[in-house]
C-alpha atoms as a PDB file:
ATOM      1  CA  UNK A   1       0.000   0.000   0.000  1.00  0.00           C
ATOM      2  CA  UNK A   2       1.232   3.665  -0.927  1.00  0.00           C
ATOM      3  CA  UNK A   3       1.280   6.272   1.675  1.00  0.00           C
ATOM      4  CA  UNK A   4       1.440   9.759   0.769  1.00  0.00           C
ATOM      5  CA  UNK A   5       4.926  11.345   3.072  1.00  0.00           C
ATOM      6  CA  UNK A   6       7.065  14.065   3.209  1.00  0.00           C
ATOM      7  CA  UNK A   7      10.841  13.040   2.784  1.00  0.00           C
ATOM      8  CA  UNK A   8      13.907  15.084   3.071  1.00  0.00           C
ATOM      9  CA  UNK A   9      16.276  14.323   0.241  1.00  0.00           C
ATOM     10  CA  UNK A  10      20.354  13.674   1.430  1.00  0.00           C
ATOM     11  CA  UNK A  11      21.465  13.883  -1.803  1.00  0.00           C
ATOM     12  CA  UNK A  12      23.671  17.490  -2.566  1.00  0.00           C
ATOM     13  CA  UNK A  13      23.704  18.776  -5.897  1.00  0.00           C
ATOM     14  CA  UNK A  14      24.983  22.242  -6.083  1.00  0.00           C
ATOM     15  CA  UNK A  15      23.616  22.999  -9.301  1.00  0.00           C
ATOM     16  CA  UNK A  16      20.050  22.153  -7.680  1.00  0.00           C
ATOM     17  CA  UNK A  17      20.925  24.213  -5.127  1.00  0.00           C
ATOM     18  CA  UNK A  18      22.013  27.005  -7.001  1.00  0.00           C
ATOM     19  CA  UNK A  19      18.650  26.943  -9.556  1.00  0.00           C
ATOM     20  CA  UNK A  20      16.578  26.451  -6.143  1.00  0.00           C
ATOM     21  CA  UNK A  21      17.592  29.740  -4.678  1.00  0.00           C
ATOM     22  CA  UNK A  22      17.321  31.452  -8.035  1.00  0.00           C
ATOM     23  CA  UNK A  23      13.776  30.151  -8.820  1.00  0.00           C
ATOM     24  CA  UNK A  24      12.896  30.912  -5.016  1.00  0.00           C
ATOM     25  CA  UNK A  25      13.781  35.006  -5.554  1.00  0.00           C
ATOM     26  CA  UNK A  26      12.760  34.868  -9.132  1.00  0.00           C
ATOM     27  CA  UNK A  27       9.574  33.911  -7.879  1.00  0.00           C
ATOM     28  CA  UNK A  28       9.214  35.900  -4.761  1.00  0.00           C
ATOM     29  CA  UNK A  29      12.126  38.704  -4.592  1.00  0.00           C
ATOM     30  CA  UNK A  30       9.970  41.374  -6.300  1.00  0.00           C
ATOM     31  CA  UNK A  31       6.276  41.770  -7.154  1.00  0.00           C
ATOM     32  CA  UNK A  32       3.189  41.029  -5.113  1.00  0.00           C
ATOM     33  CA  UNK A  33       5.068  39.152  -1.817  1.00  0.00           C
ATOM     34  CA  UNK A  34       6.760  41.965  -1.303  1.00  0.00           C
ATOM     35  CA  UNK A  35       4.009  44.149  -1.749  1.00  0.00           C
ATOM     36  CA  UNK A  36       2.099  42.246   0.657  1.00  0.00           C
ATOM     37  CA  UNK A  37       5.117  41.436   3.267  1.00  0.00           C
ATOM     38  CA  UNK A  38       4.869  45.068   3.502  1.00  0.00           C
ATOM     39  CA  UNK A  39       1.381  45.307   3.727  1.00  0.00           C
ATOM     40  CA  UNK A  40       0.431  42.720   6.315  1.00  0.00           C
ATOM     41  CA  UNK A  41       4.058  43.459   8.332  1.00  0.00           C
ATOM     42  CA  UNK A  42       5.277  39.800   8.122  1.00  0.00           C
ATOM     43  CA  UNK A  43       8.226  39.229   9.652  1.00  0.00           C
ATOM     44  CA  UNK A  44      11.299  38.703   8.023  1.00  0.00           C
ATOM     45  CA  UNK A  45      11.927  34.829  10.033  1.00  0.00           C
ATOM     46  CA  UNK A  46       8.423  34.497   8.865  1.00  0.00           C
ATOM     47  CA  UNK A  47       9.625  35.325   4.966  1.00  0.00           C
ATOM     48  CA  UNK A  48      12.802  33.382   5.458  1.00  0.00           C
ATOM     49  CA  UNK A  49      11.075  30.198   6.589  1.00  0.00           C
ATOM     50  CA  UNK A  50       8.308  30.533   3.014  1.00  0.00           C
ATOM     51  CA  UNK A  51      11.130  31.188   1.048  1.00  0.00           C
ATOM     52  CA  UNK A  52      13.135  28.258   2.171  1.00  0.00           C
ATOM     53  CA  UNK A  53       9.764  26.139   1.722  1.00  0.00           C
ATOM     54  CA  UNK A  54       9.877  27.052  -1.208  1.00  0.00           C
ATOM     55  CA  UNK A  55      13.635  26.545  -2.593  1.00  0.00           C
ATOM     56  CA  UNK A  56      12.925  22.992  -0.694  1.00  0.00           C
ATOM     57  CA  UNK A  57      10.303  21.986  -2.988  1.00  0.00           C
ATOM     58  CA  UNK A  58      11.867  23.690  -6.615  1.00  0.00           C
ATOM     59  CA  UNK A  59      14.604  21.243  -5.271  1.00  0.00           C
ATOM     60  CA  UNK A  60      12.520  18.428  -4.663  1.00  0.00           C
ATOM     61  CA  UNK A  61      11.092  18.664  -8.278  1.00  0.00           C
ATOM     62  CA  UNK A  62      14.757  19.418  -9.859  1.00  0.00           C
ATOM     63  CA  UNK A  63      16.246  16.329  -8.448  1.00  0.00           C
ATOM     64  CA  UNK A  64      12.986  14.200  -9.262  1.00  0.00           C
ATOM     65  CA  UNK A  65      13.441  15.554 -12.439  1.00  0.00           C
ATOM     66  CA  UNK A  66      17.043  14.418 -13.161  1.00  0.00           C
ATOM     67  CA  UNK A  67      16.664  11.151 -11.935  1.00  0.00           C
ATOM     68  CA  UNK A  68      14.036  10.959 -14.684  1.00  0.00           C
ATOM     69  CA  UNK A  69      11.187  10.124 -12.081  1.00  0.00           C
ATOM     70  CA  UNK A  70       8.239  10.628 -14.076  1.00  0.00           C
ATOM     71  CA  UNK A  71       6.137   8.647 -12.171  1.00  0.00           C
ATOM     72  CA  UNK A  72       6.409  10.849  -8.572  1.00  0.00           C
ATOM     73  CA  UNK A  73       6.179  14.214 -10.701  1.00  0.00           C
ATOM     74  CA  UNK A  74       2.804  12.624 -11.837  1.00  0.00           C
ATOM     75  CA  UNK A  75       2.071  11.451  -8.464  1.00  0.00           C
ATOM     76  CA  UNK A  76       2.418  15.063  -7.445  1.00  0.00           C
ATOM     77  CA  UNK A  77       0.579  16.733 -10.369  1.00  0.00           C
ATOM     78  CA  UNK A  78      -2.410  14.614  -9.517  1.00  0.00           C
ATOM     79  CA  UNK A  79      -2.396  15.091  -6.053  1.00  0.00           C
ATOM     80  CA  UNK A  80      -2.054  19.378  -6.511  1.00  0.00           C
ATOM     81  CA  UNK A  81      -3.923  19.561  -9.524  1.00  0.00           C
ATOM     82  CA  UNK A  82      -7.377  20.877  -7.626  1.00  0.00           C
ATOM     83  CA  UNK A  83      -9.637  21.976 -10.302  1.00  0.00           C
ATOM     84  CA  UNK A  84     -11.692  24.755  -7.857  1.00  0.00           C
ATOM     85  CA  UNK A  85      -8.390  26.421  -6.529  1.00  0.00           C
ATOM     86  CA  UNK A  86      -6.588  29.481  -6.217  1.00  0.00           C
ATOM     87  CA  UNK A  87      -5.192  29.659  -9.674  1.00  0.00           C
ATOM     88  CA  UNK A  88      -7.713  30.077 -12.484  1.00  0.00           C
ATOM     89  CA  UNK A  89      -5.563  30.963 -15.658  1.00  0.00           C
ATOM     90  CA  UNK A  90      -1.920  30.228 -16.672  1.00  0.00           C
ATOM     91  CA  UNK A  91      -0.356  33.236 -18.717  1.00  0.00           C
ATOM     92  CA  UNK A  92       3.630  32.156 -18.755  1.00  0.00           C
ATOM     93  CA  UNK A  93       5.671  34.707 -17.804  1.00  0.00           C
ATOM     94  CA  UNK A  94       9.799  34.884 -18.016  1.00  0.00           C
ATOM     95  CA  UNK A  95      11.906  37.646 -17.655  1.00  0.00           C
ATOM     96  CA  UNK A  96      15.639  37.672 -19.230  1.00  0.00           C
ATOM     97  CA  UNK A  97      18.324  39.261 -21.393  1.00  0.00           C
ATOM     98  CA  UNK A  98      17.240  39.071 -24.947  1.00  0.00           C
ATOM     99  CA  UNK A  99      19.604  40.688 -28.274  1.00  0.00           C
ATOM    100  CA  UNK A 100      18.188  43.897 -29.783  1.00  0.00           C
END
């Protein structure tokens, strides 16, 4: 029988590491959270402990990603995929350098 658990991975990869902490303040170094850390005063442990949440779980999907485990990304999908929630629309966004 399968039982759904959090695991902490042991494996290093510094490259994960490194695209981790970039995705994490990509995502949340500018724009709305810190708009709204502002707003609602949240503390800055409070910040630090989302944003390593978050750089946990980028890694967690990196490293599931290089081992080629299609099967757990799926598992994951499924389980987060809630048709009624938060998110309504996907516009993809990126930001970069690009030549002119």
């Amino acid at each position: 029988m399968k039982v759904w658990t959090k695991v902490k991975l042991t494996d290093k990869n510094t490259e994960v590491e490194l695209i981790a902490k970039s995705l994490t303040n990509y995502l949340y170094g500018y724009g709305p959270i810190q708009a709204l850390t502002r707003k609602y005063h949240i503390k800055e442990e409070d910040r630090k402990i989302l944003d390593q949440y978050t750089a946990d779980r980028i890694a967690g999907i990196l490293m599931l990603y290089l081992a080629k485990d299609i099967n757990r990304i799926n598992d994951i999908v499924n389980k987060y995929n809630i048709p009624n929630g938060i998110v309504k629309e996907i516009i993809p966004e990126l930001e970069g350098y690009i030549e002119k």
